[in-house]
N, C-alpha and C. Protein backbone atom coordinates (compact mmCIF):
# COMPACT_ATOMS: atom_id res chain seq x y z
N UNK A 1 -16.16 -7.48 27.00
CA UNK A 1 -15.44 -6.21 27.07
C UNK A 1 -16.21 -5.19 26.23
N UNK A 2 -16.41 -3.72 26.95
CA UNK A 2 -17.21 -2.93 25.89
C UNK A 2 -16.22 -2.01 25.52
N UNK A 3 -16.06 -1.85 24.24
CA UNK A 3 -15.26 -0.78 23.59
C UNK A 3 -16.07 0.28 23.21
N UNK A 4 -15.58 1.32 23.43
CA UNK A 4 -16.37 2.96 23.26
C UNK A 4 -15.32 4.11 23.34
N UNK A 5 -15.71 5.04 22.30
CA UNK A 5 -14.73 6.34 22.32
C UNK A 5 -15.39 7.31 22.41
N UNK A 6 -16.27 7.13 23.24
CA UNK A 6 -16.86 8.37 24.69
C UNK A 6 -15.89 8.15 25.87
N UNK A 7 -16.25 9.33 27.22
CA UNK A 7 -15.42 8.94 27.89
C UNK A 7 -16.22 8.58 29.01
N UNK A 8 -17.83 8.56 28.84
CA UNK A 8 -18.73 7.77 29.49
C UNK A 8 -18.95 6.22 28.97
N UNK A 9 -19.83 5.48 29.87
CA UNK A 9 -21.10 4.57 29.20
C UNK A 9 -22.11 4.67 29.89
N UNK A 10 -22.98 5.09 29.50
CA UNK A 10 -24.58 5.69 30.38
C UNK A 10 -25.04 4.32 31.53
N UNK A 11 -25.23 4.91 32.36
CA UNK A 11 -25.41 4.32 33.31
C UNK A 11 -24.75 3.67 34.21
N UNK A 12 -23.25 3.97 34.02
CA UNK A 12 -22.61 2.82 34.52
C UNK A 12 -21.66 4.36 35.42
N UNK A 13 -21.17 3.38 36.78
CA UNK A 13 -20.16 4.49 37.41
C UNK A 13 -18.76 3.94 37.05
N UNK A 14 -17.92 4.08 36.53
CA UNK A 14 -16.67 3.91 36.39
C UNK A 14 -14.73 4.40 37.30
N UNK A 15 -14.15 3.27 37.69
CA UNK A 15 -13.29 3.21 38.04
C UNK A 15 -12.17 3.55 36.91
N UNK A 16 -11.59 4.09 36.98
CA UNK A 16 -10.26 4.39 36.14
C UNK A 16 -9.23 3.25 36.56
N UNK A 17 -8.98 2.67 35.86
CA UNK A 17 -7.71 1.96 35.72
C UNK A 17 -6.38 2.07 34.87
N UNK A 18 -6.49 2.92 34.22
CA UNK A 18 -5.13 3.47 33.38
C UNK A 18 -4.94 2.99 32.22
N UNK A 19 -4.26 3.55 31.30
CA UNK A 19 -4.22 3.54 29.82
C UNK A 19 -4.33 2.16 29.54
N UNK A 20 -4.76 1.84 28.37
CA UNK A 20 -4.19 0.94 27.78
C UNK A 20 -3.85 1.05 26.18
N UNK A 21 -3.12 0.28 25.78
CA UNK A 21 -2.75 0.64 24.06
C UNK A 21 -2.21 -1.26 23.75
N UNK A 22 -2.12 -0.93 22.38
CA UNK A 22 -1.65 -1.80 21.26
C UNK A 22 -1.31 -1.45 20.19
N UNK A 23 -0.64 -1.92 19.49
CA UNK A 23 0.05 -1.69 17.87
C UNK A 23 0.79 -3.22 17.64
N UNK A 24 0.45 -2.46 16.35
CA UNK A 24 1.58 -3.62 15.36
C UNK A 24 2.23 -2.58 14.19
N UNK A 25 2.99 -3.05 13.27
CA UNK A 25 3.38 -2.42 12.23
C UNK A 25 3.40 -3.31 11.03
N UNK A 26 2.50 -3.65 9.81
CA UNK A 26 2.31 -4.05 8.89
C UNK A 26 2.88 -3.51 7.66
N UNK A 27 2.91 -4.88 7.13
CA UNK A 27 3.52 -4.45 5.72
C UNK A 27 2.83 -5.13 4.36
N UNK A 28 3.20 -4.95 3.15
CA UNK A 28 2.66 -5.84 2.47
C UNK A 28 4.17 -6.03 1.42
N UNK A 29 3.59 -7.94 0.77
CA UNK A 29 4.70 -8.40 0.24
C UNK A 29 5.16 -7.22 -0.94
N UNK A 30 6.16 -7.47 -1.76
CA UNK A 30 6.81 -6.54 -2.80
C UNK A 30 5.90 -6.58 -3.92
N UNK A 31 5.12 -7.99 -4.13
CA UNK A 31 4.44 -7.88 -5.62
C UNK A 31 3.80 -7.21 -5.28
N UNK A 32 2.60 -7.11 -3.86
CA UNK A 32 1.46 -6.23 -3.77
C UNK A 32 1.53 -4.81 -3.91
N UNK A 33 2.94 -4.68 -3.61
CA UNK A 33 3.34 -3.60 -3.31
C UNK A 33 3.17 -2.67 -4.73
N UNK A 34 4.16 -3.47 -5.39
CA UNK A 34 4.52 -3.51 -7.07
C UNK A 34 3.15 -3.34 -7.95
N UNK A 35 1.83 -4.22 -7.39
CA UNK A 35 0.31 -3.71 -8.36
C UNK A 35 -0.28 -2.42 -7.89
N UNK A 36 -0.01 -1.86 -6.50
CA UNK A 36 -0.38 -1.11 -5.94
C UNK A 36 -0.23 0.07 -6.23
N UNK A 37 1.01 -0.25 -6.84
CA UNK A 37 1.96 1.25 -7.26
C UNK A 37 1.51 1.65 -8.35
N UNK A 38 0.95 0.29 -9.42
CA UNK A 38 0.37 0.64 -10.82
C UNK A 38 -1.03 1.01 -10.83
N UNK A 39 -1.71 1.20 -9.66
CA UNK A 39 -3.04 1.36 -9.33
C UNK A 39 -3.57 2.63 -8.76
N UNK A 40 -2.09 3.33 -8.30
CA UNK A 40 -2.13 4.88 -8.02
C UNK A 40 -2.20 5.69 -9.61
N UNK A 41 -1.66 4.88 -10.86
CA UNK A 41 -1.52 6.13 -11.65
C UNK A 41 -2.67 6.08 -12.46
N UNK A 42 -3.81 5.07 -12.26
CA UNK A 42 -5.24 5.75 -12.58
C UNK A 42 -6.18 5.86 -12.11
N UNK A 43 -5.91 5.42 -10.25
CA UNK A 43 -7.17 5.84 -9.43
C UNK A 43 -7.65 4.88 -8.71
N UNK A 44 -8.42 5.31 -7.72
CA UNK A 44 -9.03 4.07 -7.29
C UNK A 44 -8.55 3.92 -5.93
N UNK A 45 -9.23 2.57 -5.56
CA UNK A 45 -9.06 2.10 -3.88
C UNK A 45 -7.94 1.35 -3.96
N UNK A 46 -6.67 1.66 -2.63
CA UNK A 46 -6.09 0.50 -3.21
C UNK A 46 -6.35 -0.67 -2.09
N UNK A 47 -7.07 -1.52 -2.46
CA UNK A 47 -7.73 -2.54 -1.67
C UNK A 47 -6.31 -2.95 -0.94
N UNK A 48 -5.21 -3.71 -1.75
CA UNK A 48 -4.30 -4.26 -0.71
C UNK A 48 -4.09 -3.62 0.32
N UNK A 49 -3.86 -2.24 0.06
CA UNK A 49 -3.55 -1.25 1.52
C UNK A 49 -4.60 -1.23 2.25
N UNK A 50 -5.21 -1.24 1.78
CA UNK A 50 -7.34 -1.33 2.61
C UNK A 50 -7.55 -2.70 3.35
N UNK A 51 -7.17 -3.65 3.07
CA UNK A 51 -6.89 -4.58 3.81
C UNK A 51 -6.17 -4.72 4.89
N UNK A 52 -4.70 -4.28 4.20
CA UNK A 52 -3.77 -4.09 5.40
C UNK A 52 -3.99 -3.66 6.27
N UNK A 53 -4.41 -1.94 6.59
CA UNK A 53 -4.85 -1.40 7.71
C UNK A 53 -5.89 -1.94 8.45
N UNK A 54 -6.94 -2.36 7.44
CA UNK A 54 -8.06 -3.01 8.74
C UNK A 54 -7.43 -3.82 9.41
N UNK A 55 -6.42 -4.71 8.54
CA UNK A 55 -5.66 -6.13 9.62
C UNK A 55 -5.26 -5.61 10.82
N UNK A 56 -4.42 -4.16 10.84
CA UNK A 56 -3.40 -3.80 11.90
C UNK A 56 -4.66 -3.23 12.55
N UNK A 57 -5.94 -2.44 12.38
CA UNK A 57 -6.38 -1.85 13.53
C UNK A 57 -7.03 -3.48 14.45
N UNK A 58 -7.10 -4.28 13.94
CA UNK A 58 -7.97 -5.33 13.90
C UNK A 58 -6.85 -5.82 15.28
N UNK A 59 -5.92 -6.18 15.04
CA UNK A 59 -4.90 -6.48 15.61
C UNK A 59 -4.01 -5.65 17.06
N UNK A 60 -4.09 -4.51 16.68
CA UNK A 60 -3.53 -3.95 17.37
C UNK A 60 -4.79 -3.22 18.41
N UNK A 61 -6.15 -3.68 18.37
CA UNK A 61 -7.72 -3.81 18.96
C UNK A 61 -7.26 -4.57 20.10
N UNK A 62 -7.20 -5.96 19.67
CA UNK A 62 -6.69 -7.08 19.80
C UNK A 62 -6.13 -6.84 21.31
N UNK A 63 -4.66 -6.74 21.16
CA UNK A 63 -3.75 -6.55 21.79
C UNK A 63 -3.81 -5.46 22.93
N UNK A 64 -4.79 -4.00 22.60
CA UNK A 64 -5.27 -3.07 23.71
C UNK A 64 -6.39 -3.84 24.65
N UNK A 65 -7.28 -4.69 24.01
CA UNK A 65 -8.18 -5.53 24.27
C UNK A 65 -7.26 -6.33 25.90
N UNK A 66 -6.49 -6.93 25.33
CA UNK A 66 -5.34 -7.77 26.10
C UNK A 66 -4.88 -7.38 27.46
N UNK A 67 -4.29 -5.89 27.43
CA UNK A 67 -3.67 -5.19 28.24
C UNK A 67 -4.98 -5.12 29.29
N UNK A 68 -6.60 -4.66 28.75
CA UNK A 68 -7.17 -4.15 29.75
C UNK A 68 -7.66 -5.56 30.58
N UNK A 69 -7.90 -6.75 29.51
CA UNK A 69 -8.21 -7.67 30.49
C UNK A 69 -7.21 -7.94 31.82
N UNK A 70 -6.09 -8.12 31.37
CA UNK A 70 -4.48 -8.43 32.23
C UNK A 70 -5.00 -7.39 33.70
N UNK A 71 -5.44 -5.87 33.44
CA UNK A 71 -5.93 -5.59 34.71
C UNK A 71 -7.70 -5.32 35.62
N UNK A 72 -8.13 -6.59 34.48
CA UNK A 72 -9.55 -6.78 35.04
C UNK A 72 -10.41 -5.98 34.67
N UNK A 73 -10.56 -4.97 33.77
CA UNK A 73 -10.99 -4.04 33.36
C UNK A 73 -12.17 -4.80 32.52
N UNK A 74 -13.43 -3.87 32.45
CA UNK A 74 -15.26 -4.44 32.33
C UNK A 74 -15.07 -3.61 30.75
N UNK A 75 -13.88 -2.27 30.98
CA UNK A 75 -14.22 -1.83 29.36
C UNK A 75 -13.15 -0.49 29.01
N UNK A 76 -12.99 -0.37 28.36
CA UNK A 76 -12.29 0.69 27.46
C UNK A 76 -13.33 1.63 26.96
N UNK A 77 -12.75 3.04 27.69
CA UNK A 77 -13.58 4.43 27.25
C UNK A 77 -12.43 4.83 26.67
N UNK A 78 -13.26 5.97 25.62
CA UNK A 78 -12.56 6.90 25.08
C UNK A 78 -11.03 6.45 24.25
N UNK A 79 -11.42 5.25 23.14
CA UNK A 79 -10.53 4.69 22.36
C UNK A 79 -10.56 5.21 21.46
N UNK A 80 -9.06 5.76 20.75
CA UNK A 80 -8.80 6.28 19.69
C UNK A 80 -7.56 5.26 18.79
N UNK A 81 -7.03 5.92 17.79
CA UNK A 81 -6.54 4.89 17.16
C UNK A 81 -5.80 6.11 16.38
N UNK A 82 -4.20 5.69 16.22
CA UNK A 82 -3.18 6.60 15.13
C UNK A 82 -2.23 5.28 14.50
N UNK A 83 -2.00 6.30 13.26
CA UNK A 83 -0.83 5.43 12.50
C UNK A 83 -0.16 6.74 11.98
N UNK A 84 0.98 5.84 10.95
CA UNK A 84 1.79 6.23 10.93
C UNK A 84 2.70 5.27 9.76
N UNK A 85 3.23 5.79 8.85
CA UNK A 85 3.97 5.20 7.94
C UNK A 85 5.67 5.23 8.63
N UNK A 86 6.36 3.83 8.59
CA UNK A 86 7.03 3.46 9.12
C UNK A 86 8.11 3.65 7.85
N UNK A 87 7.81 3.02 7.11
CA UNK A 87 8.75 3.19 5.42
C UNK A 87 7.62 2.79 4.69
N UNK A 88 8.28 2.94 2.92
CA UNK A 88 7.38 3.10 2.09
C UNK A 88 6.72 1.43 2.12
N UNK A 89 5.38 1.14 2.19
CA UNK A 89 4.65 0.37 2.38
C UNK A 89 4.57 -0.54 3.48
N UNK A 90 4.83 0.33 4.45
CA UNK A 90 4.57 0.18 5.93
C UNK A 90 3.70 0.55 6.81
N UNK A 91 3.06 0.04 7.73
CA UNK A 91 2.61 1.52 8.45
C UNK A 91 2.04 0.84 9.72
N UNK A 92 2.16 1.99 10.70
CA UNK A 92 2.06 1.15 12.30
C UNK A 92 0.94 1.87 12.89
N UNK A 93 0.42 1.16 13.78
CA UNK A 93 -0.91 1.21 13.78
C UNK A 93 -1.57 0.92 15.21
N UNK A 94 -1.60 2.25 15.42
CA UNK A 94 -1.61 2.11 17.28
C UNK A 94 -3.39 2.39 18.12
N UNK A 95 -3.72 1.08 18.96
CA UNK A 95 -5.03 1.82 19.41
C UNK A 95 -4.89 2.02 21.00
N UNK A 96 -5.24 2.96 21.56
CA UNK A 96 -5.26 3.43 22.65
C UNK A 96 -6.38 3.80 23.41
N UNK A 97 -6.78 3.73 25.03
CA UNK A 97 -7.73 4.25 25.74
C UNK A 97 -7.70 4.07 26.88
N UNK A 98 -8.72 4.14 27.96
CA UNK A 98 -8.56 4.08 29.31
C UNK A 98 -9.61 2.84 29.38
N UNK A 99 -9.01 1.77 30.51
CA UNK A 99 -9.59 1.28 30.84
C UNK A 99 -10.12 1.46 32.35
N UNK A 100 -11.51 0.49 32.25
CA UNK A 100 -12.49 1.21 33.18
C UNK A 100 -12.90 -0.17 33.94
N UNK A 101 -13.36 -0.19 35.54
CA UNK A 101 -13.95 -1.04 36.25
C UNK A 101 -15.63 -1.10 36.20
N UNK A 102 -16.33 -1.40 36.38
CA UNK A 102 -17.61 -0.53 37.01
C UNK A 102 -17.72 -0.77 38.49
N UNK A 103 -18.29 0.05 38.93
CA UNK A 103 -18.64 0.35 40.10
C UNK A 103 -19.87 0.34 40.81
């Protein structure tokens, strides 16, 4: 499967086959939550959350991945990706694009 967020791939003629997407909504446990919170008041990365999100785009890849195989699709153009905080140390995590045949 080729993933790309153009709405070409050079050389290739492409069939439209219609959206596809995925999400999840992640969280992290209360302690992480709890060091995380002490890690905003002097700076810095907060890795647990940096983790988290890669998990959900990772995942919710995954799952758009899923949808385009289900309709035979060679690849996904023009993939983008949104989130969104669900509650405090939440956040959902959606990837989207068109999947494509070649031709």
């Amino acid at each position: 499967m080729i993933l790309v967020n153009t709405d070409y791939i050079s050389g290739k003629n492409l069939e439209m086959l219609g959206l596809v997407k995925g999400s999840t909504i992640q969280s992290k446990n209360i302690g992480r939550d709890i060091t995380q919170s002490f890690k905003t008041l002097v700076g810095g990365e907060l890795g647990a959350y940096t983790e988290m999100m890669n998990d959900a785009r990772a995942l919710a890849t995954k799952r758009m991945v899923g949808e385009a195989e289900a309709l035979g699709a060679d690849a996904i153009v023009n993939i983008r990706y949104a989130s969104a905080a669900v509650m405090q140390g939440a956040a959902e995590v959606m990837a989207y694009g068109t999947a494509v045949k070649f031709v």
